[in-house]
PDB file of N, CA and C in Angstrom:
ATOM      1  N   UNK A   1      95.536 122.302 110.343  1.00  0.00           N
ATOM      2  CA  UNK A   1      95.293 121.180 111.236  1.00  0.00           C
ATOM      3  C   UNK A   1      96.159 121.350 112.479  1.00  0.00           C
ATOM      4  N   UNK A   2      95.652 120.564 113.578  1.00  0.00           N
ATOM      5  CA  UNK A   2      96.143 121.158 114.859  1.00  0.00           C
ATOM      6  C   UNK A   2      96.824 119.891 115.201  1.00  0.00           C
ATOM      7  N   UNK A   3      97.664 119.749 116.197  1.00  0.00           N
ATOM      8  CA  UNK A   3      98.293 118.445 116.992  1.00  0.00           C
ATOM      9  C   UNK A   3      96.779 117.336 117.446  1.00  0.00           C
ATOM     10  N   UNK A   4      95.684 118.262 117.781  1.00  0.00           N
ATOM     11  CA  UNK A   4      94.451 117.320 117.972  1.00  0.00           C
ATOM     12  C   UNK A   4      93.642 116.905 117.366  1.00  0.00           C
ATOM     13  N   UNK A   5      94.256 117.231 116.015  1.00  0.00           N
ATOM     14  CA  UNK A   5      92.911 116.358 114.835  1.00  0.00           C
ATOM     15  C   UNK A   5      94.357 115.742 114.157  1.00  0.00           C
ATOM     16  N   UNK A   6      95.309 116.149 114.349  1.00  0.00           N
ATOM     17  CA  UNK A   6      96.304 114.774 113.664  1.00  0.00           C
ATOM     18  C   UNK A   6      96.259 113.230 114.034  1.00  0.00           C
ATOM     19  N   UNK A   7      96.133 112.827 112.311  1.00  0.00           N
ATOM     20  CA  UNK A   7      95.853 111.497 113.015  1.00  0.00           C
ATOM     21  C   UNK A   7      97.442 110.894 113.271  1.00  0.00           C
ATOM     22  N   UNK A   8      98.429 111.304 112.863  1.00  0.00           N
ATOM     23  CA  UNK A   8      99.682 111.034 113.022  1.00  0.00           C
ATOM     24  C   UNK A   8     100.184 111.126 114.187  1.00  0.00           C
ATOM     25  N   UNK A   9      99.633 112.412 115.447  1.00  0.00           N
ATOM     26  CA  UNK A   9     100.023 112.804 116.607  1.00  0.00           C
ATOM     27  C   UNK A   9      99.087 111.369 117.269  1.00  0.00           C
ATOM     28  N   UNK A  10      98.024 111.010 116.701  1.00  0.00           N
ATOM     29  CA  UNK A  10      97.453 110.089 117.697  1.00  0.00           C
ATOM     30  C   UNK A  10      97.882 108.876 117.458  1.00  0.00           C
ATOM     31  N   UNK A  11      98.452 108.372 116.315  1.00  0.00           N
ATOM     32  CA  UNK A  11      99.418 107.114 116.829  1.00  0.00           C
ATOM     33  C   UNK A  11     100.741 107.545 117.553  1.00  0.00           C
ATOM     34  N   UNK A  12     101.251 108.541 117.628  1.00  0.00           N
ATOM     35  CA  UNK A  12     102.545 108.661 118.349  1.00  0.00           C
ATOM     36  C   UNK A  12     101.762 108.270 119.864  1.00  0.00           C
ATOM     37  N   UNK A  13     100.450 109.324 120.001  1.00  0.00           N
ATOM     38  CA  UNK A  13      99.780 108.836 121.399  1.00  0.00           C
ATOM     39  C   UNK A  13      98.884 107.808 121.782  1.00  0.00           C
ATOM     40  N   UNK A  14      99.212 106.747 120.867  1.00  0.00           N
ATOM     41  CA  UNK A  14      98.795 105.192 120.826  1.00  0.00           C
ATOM     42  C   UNK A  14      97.361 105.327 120.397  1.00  0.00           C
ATOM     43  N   UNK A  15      97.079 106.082 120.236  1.00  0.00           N
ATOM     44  CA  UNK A  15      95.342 106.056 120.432  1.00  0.00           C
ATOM     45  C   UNK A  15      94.710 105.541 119.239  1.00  0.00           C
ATOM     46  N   UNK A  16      95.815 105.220 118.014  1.00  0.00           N
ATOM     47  CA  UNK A  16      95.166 105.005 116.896  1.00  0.00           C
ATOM     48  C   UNK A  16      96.071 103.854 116.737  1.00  0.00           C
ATOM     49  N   UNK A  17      96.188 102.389 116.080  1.00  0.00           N
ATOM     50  CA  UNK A  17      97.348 101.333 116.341  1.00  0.00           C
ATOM     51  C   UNK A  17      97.839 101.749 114.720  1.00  0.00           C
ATOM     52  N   UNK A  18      98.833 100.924 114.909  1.00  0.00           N
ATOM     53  CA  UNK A  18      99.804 101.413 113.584  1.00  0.00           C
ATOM     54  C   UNK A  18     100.560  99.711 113.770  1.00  0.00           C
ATOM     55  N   UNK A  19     101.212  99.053 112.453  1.00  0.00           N
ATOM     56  CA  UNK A  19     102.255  98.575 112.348  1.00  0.00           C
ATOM     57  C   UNK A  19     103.544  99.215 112.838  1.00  0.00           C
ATOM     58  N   UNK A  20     103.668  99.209 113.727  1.00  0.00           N
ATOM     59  CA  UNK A  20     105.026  99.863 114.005  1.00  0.00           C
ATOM     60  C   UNK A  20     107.032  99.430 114.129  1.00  0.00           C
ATOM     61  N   UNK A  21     107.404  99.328 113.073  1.00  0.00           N
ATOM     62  CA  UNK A  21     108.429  98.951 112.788  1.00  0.00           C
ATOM     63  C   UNK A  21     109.998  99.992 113.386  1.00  0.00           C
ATOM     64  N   UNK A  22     109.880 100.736 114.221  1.00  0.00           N
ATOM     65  CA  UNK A  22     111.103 101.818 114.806  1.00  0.00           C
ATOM     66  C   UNK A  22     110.088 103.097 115.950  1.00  0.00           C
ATOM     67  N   UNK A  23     110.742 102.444 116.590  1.00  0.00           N
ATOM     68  CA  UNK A  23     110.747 103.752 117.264  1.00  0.00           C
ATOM     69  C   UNK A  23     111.580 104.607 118.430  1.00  0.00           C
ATOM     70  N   UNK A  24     111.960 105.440 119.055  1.00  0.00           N
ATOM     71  CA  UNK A  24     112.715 105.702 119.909  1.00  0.00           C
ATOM     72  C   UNK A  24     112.029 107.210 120.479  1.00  0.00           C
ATOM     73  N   UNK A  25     113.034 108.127 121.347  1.00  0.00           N
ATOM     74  CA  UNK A  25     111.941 108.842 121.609  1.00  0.00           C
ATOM     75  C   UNK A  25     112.207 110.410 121.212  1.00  0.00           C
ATOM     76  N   UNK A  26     112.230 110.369 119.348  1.00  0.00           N
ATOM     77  CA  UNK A  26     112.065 111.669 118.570  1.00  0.00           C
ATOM     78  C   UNK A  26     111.405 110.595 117.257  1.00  0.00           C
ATOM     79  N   UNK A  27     111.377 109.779 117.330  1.00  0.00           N
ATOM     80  CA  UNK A  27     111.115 109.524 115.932  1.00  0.00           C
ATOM     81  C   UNK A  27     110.272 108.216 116.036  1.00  0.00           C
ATOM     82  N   UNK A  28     108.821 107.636 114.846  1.00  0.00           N
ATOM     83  CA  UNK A  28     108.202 106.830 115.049  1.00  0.00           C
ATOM     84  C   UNK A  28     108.130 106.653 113.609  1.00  0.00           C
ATOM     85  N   UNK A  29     108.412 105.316 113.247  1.00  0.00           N
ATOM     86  CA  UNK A  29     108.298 104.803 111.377  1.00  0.00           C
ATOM     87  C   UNK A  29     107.225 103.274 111.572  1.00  0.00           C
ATOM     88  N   UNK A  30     106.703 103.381 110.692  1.00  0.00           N
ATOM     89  CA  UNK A  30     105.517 102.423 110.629  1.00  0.00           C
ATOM     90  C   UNK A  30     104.989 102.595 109.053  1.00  0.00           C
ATOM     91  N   UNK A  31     104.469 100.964 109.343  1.00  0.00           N
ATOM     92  CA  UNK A  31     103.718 100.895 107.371  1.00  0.00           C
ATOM     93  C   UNK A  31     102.457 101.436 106.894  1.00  0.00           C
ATOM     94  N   UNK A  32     102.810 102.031 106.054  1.00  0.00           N
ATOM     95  CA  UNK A  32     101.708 102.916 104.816  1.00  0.00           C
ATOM     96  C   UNK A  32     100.468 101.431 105.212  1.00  0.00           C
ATOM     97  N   UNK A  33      99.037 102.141 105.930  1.00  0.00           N
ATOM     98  CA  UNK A  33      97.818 101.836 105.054  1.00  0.00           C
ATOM     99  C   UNK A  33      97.551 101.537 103.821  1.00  0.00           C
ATOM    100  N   UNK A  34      97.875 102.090 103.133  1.00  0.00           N
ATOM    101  CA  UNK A  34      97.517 102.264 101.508  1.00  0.00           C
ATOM    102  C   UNK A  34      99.411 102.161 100.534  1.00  0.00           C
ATOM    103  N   UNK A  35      99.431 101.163 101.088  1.00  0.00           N
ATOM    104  CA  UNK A  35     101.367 101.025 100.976  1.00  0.00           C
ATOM    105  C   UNK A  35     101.450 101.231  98.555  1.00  0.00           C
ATOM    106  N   UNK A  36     102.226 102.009  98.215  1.00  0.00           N
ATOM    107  CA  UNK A  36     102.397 102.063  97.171  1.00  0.00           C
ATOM    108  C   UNK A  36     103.231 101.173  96.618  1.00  0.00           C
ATOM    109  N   UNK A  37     103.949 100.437  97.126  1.00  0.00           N
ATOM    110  CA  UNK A  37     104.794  99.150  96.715  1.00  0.00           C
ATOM    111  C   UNK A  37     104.968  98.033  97.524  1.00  0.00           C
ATOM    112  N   UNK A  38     105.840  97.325  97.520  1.00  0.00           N
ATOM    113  CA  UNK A  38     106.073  95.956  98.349  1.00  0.00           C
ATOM    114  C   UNK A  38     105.948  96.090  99.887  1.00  0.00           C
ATOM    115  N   UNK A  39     107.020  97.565  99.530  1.00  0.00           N
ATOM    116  CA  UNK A  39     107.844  98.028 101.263  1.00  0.00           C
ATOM    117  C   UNK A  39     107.208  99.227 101.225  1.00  0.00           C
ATOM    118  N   UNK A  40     106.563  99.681 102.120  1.00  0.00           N
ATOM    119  CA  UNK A  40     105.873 101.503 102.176  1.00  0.00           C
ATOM    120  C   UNK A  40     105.948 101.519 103.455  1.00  0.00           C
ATOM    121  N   UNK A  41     106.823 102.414 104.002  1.00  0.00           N
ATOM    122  CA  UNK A  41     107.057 102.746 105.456  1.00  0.00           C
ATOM    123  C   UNK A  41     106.791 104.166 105.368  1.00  0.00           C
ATOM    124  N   UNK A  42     106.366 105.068 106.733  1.00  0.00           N
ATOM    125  CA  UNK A  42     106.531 106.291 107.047  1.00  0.00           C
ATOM    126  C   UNK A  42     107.373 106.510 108.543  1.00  0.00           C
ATOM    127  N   UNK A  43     108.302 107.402 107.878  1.00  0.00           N
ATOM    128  CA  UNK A  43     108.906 108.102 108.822  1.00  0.00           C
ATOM    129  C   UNK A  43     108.720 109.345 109.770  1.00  0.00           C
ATOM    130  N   UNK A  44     107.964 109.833 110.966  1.00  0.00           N
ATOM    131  CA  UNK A  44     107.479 110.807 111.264  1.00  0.00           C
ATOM    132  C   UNK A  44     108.040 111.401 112.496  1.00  0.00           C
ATOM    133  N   UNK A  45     108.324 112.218 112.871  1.00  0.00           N
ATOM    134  CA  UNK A  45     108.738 113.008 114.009  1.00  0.00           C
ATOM    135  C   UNK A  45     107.630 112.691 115.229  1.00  0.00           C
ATOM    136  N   UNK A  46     107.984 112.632 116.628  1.00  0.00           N
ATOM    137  CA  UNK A  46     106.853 112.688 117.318  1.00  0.00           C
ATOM    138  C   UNK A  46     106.522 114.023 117.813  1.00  0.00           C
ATOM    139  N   UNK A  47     107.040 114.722 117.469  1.00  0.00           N
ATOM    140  CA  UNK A  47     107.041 116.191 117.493  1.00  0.00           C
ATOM    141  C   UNK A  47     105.868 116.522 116.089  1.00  0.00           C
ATOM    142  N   UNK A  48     104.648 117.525 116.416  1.00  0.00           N
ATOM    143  CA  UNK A  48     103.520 117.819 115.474  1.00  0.00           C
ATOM    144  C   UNK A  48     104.509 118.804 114.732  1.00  0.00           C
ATOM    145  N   UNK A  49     105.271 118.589 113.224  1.00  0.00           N
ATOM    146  CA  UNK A  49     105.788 119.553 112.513  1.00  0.00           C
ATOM    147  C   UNK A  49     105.092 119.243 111.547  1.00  0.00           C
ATOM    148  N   UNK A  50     103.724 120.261 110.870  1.00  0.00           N
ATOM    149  CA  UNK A  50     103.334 120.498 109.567  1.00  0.00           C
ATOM    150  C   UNK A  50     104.127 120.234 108.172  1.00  0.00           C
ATOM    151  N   UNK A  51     105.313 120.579 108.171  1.00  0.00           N
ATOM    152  CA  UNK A  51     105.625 120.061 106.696  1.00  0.00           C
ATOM    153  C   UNK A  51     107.074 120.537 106.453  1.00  0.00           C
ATOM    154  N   UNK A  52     107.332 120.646 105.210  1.00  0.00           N
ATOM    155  CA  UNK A  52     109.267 121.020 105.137  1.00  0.00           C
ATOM    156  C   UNK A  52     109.083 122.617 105.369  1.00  0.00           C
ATOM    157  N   UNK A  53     107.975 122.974 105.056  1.00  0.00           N
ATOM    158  CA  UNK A  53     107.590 124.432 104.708  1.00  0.00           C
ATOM    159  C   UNK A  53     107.929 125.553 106.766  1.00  0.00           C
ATOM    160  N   UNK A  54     107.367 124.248 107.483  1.00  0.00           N
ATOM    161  CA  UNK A  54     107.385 124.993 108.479  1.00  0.00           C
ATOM    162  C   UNK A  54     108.681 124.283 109.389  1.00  0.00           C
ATOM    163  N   UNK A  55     109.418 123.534 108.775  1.00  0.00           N
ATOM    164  CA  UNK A  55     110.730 123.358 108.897  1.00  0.00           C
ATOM    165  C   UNK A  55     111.687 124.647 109.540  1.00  0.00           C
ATOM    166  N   UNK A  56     112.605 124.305 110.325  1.00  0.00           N
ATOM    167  CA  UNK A  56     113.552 125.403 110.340  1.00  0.00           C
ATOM    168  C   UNK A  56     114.936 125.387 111.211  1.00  0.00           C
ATOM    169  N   UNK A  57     115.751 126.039 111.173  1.00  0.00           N
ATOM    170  CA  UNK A  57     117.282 126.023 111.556  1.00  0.00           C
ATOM    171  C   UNK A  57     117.358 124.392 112.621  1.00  0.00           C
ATOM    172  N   UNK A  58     116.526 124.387 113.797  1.00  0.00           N
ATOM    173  CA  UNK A  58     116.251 123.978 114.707  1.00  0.00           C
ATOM    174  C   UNK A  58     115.727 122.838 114.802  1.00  0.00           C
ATOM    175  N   UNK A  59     115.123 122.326 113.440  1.00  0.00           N
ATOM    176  CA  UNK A  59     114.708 120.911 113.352  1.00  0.00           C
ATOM    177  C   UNK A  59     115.827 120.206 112.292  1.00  0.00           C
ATOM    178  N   UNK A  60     117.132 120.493 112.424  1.00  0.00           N
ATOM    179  CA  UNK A  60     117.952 120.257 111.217  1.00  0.00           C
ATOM    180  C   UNK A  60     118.560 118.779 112.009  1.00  0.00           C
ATOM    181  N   UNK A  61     118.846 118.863 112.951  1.00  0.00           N
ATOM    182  CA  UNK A  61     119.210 117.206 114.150  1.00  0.00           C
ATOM    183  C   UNK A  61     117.705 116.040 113.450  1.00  0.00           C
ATOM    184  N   UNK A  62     117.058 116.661 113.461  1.00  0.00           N
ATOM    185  CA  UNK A  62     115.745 115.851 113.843  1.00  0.00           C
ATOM    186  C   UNK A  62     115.544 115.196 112.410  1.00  0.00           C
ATOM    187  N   UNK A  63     115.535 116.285 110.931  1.00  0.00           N
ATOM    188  CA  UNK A  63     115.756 115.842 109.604  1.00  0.00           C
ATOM    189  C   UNK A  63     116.370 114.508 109.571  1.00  0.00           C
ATOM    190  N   UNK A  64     118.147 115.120 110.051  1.00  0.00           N
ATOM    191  CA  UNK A  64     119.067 114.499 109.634  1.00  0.00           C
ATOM    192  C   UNK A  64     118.550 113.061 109.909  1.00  0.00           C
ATOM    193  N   UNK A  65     118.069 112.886 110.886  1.00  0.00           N
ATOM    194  CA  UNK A  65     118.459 111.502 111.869  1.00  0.00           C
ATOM    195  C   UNK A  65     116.979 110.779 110.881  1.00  0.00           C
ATOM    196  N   UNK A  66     116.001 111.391 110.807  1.00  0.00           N
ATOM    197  CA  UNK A  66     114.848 110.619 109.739  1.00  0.00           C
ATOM    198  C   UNK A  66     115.236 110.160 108.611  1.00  0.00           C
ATOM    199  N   UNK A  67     116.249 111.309 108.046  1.00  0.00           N
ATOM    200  CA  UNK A  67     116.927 110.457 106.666  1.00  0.00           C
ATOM    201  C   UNK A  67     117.668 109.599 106.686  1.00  0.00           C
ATOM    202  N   UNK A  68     118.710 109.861 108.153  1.00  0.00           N
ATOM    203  CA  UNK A  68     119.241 108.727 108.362  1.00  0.00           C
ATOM    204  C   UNK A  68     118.853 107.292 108.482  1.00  0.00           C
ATOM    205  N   UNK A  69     117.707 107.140 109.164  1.00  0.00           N
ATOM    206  CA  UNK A  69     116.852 105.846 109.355  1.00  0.00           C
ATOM    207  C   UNK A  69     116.408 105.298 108.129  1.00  0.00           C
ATOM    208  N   UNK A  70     116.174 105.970 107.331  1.00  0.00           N
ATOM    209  CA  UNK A  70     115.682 105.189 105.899  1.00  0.00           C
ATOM    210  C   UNK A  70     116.336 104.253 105.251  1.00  0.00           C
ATOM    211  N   UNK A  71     117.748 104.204 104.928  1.00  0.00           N
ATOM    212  CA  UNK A  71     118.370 103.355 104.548  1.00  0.00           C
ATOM    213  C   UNK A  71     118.005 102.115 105.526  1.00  0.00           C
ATOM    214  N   UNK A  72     118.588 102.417 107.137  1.00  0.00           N
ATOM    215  CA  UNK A  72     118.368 101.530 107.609  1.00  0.00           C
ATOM    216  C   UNK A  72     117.204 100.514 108.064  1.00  0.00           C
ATOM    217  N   UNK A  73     115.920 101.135 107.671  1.00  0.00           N
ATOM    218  CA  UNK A  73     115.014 100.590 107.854  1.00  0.00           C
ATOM    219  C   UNK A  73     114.617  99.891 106.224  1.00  0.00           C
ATOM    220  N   UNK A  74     115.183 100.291 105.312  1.00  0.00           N
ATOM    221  CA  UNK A  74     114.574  99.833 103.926  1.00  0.00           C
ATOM    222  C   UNK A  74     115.987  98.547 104.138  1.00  0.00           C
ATOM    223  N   UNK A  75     116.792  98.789 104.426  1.00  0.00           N
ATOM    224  CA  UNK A  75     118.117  97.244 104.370  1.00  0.00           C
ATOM    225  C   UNK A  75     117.154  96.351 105.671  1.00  0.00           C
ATOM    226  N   UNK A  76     116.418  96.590 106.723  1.00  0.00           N
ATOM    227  CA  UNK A  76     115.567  95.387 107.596  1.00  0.00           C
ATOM    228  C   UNK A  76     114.396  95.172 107.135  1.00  0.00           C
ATOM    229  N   UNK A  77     114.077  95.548 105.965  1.00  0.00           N
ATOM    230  CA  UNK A  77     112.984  95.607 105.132  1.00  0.00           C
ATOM    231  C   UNK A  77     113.059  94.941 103.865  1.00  0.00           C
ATOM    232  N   UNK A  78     114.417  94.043 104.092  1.00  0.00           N
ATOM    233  CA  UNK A  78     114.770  93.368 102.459  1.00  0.00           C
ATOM    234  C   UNK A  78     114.813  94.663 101.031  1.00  0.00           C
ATOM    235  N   UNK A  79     114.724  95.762 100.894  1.00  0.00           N
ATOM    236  CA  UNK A  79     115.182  96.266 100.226  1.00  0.00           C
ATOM    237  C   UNK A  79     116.707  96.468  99.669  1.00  0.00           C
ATOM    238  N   UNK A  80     117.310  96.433  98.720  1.00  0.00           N
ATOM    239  CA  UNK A  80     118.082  96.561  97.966  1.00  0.00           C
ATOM    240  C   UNK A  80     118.509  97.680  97.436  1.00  0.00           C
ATOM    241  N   UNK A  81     117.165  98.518  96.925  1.00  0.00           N
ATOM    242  CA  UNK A  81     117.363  99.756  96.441  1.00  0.00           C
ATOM    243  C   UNK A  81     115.490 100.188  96.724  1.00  0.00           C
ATOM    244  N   UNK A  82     115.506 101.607  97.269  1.00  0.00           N
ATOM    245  CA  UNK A  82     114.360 102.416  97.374  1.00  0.00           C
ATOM    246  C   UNK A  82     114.541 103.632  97.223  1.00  0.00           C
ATOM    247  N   UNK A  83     113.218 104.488  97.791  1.00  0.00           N
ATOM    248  CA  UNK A  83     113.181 105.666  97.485  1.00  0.00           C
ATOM    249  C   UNK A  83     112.480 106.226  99.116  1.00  0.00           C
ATOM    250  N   UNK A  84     113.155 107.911  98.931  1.00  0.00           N
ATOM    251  CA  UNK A  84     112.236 108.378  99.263  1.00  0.00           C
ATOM    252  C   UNK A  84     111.556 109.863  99.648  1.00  0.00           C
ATOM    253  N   UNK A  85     110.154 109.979  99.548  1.00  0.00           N
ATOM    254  CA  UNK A  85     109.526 110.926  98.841  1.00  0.00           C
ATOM    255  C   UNK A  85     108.927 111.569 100.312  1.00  0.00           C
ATOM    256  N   UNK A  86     108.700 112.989 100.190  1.00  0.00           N
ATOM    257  CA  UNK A  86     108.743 113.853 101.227  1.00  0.00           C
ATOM    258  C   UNK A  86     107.576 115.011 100.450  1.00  0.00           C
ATOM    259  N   UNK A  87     106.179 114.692 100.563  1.00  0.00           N
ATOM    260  CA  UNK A  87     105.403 115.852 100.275  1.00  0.00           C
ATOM    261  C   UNK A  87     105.076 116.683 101.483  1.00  0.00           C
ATOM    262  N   UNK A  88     104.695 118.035 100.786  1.00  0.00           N
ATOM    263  CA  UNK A  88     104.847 119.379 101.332  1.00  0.00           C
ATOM    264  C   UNK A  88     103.870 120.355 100.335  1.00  0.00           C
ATOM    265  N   UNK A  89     102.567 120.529 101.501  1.00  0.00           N
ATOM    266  CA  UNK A  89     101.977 121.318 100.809  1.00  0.00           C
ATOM    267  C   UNK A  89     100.623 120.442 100.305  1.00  0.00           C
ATOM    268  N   UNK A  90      99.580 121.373  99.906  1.00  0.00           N
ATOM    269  CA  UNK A  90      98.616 120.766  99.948  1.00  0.00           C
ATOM    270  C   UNK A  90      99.238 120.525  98.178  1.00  0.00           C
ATOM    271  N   UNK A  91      99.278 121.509  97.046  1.00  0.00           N
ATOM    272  CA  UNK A  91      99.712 121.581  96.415  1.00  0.00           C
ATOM    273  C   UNK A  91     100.884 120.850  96.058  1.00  0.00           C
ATOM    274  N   UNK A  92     101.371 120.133  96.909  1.00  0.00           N
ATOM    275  CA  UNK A  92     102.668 119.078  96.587  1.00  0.00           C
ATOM    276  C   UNK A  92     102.320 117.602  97.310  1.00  0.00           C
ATOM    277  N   UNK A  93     101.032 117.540  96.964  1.00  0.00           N
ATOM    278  CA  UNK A  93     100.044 115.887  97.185  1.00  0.00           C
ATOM    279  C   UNK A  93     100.334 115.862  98.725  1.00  0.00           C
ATOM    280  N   UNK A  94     100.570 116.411  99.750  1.00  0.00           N
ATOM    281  CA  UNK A  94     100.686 116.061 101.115  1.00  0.00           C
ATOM    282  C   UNK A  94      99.093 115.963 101.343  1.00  0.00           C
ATOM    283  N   UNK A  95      98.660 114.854 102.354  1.00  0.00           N
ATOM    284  CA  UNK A  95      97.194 114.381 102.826  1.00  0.00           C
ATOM    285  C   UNK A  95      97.527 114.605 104.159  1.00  0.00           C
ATOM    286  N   UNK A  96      98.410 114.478 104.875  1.00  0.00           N
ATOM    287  CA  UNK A  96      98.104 114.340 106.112  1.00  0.00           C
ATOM    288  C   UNK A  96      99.173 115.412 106.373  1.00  0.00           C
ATOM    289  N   UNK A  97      98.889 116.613 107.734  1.00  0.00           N
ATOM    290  CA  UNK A  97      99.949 117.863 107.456  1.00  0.00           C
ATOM    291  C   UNK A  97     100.780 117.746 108.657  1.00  0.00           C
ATOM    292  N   UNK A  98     101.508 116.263 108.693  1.00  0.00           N
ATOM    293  CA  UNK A  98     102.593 115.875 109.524  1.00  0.00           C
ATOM    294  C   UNK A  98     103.421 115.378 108.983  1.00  0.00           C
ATOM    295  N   UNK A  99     104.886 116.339 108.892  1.00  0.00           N
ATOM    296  CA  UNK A  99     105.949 115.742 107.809  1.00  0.00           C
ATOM    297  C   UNK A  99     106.340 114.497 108.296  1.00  0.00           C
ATOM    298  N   UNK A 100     106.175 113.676 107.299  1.00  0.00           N
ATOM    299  CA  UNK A 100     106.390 112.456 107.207  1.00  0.00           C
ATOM    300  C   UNK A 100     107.516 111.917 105.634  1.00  0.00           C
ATOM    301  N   UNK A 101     108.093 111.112 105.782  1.00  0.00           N
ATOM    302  CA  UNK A 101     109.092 111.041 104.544  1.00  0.00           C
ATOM    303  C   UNK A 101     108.334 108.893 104.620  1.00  0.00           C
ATOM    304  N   UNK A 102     108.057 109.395 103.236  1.00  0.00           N
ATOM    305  CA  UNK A 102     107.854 107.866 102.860  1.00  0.00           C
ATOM    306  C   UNK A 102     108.985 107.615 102.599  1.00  0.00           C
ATOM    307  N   UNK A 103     109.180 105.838 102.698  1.00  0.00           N
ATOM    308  CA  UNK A 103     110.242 105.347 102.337  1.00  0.00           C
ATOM    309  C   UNK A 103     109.535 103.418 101.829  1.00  0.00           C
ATOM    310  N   UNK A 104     109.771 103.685 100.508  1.00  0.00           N
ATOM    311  CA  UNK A 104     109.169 102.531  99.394  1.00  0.00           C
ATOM    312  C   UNK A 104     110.676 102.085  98.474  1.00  0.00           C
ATOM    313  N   UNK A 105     109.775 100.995  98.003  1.00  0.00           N
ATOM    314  CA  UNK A 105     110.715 100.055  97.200  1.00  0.00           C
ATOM    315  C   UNK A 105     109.976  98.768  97.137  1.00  0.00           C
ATOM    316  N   UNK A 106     110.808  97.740  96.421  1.00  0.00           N
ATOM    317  CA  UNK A 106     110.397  96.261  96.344  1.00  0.00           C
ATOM    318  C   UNK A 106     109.609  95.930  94.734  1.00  0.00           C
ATOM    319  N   UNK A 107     109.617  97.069  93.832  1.00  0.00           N
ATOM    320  CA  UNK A 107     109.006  96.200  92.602  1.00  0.00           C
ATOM    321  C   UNK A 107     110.400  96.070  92.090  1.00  0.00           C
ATOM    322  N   UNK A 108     109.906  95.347  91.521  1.00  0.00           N
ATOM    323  CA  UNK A 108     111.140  94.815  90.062  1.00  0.00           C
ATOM    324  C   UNK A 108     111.471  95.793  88.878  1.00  0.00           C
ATOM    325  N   UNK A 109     110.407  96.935  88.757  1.00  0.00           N
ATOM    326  CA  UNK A 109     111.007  98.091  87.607  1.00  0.00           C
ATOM    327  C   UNK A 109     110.663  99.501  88.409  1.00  0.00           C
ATOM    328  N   UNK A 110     111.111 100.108  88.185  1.00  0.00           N
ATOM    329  CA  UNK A 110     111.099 101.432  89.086  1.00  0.00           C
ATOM    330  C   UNK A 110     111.227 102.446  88.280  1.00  0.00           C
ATOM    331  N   UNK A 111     109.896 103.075  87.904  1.00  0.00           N
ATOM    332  CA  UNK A 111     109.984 104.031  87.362  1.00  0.00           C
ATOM    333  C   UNK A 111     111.490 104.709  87.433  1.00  0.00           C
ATOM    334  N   UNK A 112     111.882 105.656  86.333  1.00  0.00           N
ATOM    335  CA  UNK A 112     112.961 106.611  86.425  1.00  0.00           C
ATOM    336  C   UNK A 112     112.589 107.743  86.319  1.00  0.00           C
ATOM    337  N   UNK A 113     113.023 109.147  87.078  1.00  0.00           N
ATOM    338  CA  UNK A 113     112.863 110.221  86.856  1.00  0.00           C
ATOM    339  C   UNK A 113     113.898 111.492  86.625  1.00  0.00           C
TER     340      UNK A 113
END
């Protein structure tokens, strides 16, 4: 998939609307469509990076600062305690091939793994 059939690149370029809960200008987080719990946010680069796979030395600022936001967006999100999950790969349930790091929480039992 290219930067022009992402549908992820086209809410960074408004063209598609999103709930949008953060943004600044490397990073855009907004709520899951199809939210898996209470709180389902995605965290995405506005930069088109395919996945952890095509990750590298050079996007290590850009990581950091997405993981960083999670806490803080799951504590303005009434969360307490969450998670969060980072697929990669078609083979590792990724749907859309713009790394994105979910960030969920809000039931009352939480699976353990």
């Amino acid at each position: 998939m290219n930067k022009d059939d992402c549908i992820f690149c086209k809410i960074v370029k408004k063209e598609i609307p999103a709930s949008i809960v953060f943004e600044d200008e490397e990073l855009l987080a907004f709520k899951d469509i199809n939210p898996i719990d209470k709180v389902h946010l995605l965290i995405i680069p506005k930069e088109h990076i395919e996945n952890l796979f095509s990750c590298e030395k050079k996007h290590k600022e850009l990581l950091s600062k997405m993981l960083l936001l999670a806490p803080k967006l799951a504590k303005e999100n009434g969360l307490e305690g969450f998670r969060v999950m980072i697929n990669s790969g078609e083979k590792g349930g990724q749907e859309v091939f713009h790394i994105h790091f979910h960030v969920y929480g809000g039931s009352e039992k939480i699976a353990k793994i």
